[in-house]
Structures are given as C-alpha cells and as structure tokens.
N, C-alpha and C. Protein backbone atom coordinates (compact mmCIF):
# COMPACT_ATOMS: atom_id res chain seq x y z
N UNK A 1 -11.38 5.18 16.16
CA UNK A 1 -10.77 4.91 14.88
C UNK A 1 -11.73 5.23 13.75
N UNK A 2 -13.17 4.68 13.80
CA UNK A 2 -13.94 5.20 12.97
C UNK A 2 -14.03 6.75 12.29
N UNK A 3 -14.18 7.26 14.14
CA UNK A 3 -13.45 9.12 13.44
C UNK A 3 -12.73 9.28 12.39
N UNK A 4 -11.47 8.80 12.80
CA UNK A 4 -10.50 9.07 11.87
C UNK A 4 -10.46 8.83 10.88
N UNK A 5 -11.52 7.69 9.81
CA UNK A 5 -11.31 6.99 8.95
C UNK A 5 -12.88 8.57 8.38
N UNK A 6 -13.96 8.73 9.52
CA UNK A 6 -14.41 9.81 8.57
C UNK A 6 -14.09 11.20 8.47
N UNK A 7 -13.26 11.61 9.26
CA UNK A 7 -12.56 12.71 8.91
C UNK A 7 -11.64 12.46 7.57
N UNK A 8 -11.21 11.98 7.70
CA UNK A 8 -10.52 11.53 6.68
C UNK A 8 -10.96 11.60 5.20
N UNK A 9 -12.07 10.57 5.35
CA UNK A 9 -13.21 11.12 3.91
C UNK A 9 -13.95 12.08 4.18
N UNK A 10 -13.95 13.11 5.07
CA UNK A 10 -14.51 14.51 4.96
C UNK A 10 -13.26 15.46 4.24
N UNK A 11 -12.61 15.32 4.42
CA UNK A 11 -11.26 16.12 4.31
C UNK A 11 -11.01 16.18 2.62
N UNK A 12 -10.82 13.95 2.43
CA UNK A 12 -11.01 13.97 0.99
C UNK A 12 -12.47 14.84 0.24
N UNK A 13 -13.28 15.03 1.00
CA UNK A 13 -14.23 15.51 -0.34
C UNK A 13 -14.07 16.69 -0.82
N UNK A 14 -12.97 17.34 0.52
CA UNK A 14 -12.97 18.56 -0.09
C UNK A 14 -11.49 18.64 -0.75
N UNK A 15 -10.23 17.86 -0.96
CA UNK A 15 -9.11 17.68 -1.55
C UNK A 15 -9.06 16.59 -2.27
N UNK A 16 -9.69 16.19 -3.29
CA UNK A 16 -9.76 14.55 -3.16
C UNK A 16 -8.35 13.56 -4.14
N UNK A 17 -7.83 15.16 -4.46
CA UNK A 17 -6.42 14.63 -5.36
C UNK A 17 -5.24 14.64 -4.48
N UNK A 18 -5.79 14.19 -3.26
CA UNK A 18 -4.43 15.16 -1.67
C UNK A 18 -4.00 13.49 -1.73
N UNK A 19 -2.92 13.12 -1.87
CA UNK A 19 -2.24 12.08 -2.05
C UNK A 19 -2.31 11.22 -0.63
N UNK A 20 -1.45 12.41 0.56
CA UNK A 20 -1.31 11.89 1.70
C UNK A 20 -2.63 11.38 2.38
N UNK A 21 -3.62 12.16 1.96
CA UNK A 21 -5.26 11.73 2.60
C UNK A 21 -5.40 10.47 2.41
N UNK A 22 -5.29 10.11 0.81
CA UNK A 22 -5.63 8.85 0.24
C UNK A 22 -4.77 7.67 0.84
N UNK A 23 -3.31 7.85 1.56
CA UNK A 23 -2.18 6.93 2.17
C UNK A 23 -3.15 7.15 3.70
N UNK A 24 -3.47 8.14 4.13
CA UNK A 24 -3.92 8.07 5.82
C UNK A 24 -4.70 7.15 5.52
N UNK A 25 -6.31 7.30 4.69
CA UNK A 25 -7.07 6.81 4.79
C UNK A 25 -6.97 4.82 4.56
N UNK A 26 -5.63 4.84 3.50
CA UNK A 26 -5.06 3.09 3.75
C UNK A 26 -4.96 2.75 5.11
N UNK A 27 -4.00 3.46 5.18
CA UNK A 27 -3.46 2.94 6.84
C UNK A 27 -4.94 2.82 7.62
N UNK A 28 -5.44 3.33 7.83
CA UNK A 28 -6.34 3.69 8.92
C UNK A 28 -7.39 2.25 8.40
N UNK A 29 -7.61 2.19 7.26
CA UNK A 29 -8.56 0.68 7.22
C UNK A 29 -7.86 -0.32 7.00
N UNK A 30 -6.74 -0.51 6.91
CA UNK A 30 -5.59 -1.10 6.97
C UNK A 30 -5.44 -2.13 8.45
N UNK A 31 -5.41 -1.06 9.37
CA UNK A 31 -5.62 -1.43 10.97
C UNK A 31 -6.51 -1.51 11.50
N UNK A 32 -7.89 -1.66 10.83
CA UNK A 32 -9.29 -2.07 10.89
C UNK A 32 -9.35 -3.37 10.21
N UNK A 33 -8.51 -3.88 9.11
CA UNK A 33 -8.15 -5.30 8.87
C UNK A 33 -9.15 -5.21 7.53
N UNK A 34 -9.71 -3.86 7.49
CA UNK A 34 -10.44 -3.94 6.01
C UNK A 34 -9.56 -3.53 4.35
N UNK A 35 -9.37 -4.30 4.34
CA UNK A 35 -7.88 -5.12 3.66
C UNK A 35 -8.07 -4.51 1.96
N UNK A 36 -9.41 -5.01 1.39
CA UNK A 36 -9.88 -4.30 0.13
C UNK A 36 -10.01 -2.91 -0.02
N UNK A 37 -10.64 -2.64 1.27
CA UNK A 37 -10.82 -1.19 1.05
C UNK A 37 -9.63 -0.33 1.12
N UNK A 38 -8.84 -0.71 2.07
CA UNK A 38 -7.34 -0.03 2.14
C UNK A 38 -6.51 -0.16 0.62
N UNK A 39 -6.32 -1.13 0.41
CA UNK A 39 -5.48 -1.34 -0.89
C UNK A 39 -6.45 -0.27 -2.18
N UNK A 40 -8.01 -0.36 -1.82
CA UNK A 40 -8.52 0.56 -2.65
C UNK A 40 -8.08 2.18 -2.67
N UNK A 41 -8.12 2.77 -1.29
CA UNK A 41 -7.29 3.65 -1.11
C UNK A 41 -5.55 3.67 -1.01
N UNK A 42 -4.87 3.15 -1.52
CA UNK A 42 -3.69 3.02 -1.74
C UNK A 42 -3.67 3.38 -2.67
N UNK A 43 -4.38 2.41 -3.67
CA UNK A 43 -3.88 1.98 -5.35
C UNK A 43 -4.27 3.26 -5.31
N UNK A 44 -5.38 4.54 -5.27
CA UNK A 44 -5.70 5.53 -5.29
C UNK A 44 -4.61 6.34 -5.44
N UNK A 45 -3.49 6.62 -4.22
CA UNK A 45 -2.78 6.94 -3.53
C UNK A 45 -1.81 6.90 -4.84
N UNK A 46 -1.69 6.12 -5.25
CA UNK A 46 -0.41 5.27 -6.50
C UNK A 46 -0.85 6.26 -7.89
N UNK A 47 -2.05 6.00 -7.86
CA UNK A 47 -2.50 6.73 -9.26
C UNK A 47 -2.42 8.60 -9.38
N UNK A 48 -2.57 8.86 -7.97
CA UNK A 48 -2.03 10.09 -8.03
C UNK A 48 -0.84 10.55 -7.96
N UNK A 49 0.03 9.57 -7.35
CA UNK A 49 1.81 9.77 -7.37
C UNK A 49 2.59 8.76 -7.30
N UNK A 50 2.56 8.00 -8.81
CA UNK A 50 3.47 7.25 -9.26
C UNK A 50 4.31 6.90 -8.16
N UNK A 51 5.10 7.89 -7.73
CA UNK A 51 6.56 7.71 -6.88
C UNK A 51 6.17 7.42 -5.66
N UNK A 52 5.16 7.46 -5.07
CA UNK A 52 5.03 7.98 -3.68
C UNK A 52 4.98 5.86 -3.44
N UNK A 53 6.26 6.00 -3.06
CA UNK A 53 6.61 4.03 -2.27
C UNK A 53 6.21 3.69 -1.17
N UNK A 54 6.30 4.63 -0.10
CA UNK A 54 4.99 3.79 0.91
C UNK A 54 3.74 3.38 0.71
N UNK A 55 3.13 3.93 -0.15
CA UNK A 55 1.81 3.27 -0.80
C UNK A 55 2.01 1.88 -1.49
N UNK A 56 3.11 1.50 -2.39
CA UNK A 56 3.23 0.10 -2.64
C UNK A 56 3.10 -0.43 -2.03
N UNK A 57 4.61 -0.19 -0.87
CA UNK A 57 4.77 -1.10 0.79
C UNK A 57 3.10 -1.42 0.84
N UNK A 58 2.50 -0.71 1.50
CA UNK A 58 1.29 -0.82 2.43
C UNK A 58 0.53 -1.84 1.41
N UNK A 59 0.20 -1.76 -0.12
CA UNK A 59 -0.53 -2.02 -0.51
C UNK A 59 0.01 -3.73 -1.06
N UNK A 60 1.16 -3.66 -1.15
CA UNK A 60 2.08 -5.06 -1.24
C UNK A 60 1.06 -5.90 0.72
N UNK A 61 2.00 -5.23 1.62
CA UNK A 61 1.33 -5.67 2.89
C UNK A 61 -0.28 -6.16 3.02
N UNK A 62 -1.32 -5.34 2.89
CA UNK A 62 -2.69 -5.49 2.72
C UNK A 62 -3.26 -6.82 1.77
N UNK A 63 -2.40 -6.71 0.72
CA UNK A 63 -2.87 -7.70 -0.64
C UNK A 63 -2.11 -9.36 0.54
N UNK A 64 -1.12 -9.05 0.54
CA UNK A 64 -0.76 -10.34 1.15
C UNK A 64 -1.58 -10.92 2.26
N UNK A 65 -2.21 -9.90 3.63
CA UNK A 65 -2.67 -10.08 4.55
C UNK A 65 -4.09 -10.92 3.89
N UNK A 66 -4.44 -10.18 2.89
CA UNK A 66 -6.00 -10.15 2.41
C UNK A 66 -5.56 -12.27 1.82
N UNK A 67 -4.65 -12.40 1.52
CA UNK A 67 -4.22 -13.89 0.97
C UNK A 67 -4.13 -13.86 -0.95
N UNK A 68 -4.14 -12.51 -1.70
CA UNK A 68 -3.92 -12.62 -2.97
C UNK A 68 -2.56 -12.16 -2.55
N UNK A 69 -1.50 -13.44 -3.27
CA UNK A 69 -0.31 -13.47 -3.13
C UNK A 69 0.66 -12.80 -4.48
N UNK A 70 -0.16 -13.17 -5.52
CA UNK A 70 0.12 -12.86 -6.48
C UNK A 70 -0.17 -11.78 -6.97
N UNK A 71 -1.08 -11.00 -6.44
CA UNK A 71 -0.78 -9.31 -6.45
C UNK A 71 -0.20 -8.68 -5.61
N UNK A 72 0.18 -9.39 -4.24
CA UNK A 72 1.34 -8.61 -3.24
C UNK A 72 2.36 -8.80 -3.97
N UNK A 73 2.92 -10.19 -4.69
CA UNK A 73 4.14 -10.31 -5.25
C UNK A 73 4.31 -9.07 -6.25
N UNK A 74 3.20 -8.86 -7.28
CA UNK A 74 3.29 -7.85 -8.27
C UNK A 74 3.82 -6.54 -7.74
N UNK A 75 2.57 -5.94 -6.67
CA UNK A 75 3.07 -4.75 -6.22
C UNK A 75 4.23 -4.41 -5.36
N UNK A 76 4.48 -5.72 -4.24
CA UNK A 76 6.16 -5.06 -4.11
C UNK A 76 7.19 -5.05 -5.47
N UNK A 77 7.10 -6.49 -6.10
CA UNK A 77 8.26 -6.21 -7.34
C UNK A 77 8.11 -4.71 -7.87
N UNK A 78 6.80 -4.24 -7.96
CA UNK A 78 7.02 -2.38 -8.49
C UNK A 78 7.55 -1.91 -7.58
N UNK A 79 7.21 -2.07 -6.49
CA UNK A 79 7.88 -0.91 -5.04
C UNK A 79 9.69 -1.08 -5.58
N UNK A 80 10.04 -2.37 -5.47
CA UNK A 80 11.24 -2.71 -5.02
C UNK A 80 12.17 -2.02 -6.45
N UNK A 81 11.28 -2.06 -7.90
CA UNK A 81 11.86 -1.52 -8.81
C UNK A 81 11.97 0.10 -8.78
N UNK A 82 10.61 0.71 -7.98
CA UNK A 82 10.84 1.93 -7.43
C UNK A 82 11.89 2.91 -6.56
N UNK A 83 11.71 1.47 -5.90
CA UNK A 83 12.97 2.06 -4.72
C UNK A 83 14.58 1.84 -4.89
N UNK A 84 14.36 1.18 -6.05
CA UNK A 84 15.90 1.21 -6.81
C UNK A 84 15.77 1.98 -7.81
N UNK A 85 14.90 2.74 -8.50
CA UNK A 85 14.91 4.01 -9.40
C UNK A 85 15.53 5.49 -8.18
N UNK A 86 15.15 4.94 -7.18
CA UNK A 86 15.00 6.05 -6.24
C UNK A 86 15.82 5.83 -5.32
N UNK A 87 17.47 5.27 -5.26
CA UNK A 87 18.27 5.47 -4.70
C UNK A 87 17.96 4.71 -3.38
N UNK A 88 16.64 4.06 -2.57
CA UNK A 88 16.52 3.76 -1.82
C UNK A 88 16.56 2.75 -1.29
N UNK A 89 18.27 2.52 -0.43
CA UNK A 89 18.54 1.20 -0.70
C UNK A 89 18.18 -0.08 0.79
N UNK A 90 17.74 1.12 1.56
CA UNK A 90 17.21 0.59 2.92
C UNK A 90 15.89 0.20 2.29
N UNK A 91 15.22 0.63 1.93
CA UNK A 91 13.60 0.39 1.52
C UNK A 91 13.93 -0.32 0.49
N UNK A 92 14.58 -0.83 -0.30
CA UNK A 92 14.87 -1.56 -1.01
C UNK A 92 15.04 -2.96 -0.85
N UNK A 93 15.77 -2.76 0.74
CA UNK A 93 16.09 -4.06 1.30
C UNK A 93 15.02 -4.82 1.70
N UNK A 94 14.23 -3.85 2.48
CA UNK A 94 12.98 -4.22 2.99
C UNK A 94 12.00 -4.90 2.15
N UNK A 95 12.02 -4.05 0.99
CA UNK A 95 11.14 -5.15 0.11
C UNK A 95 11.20 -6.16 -0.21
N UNK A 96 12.44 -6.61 -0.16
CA UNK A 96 13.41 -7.63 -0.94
C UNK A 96 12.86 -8.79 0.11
N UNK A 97 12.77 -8.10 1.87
CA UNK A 97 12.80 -9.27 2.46
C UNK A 97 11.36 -9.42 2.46
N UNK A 98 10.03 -8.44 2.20
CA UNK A 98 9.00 -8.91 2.26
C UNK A 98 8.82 -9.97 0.76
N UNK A 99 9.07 -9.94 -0.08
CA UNK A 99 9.11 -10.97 -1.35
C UNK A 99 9.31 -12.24 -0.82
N UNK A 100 10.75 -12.17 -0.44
CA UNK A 100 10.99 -13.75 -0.32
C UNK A 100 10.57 -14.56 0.95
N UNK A 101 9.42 -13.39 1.56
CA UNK A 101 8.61 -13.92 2.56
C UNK A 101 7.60 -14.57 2.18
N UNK A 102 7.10 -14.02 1.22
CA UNK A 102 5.83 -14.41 0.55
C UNK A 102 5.62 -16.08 0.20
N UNK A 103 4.67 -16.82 0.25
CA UNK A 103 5.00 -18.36 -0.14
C UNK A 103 4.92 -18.08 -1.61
N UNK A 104 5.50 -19.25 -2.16
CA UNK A 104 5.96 -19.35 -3.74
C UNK A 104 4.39 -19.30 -4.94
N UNK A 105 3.43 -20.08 -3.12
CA UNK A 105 2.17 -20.29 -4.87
C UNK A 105 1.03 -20.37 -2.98
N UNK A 106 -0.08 -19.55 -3.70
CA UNK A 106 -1.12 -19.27 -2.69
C UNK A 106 -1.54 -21.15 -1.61
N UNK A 107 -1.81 -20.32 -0.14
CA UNK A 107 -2.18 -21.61 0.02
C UNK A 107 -1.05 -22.17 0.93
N UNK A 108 0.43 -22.40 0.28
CA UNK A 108 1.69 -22.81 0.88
C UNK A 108 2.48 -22.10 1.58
C-alpha cells in the first residue's frame, strides 16, 4: 500500500493539477486511516474541480471518521447541494443518508 501511496506522489510531481491523482492519493490514505492527510488530498482534489462529488463523499467520510463532525456535516451538505445541481439523485440519496447519520453535536 505504501507503493501506491508513492507512486502516486511520484506521478503527482510530475502532473500535480491531475485531479484523479489527487482523489487516488485520498483514497489510498484514507484506507491507511490517515484521515488528515486524505481529506488534505481531497480538499486538493475539490480545489481543482469544483464538480468532481466523489471527493466531497470521501472527504465528508474521512472528516467524520477523523471525529470533526461539524466539518463532515459542512462538506456533505456541499456534496448533497452538488449532487442536486447535478441531476444526481442516487448520490443524492446517499448523502442524505450519510447526514442524518451523523450525531447532532460531537461526542453523541
């Protein structure tokens, strides 16, 4: 797994505006449980393509895992407003049910 996470930033040094690199490289520390760093490469991911909604997902997911509730809440409510700009009403749903998964106030 390590590989993958430095190929990955080999790849970025030489593309480093490559959107999908910046989403592999979430995932991949994501499932290493390194929770900051993934959402760091997400939000990345976000800043280079607004639209691109699996990066919310993931980064909604990560923030919650990590226990800041109140920035998972933030970033799915964008996903979920995304994915209703964007016709997407399955991924829409999904968000909907990760929200009201979330506890109301950190902690609970």
């Amino acid at each position: 797994m390590a590989d993958r996470i430095e190929t990955i930033r080999k790849l970025l040094a030489k593309t480093p505006e490559d959107v999908f690199l910046h989403y592999s490289l979430g995932m991949e520390l994501a499932s290493r449980k390194e929770f900051a760093a993934a959402v760091e490469a997400l939000r990345r991911c976000i800043a280079l393509d607004s639209r691109y909604l699996p990066a919310y997902v993931e980064a909604g997911k990560c923030l919650r895992s990590a226990g800041d509730l109140s920035a998972a809440r933030e970033t799915f409510t964008a996903a979920l407003k995304l994915a209703e700009a964007k016709g997407e009403t399955h991924t829409r749903d999904y968000i909907q049910q990760q929200i009201d998964a979330l506890p109301r106030r950190q902690g609970t």
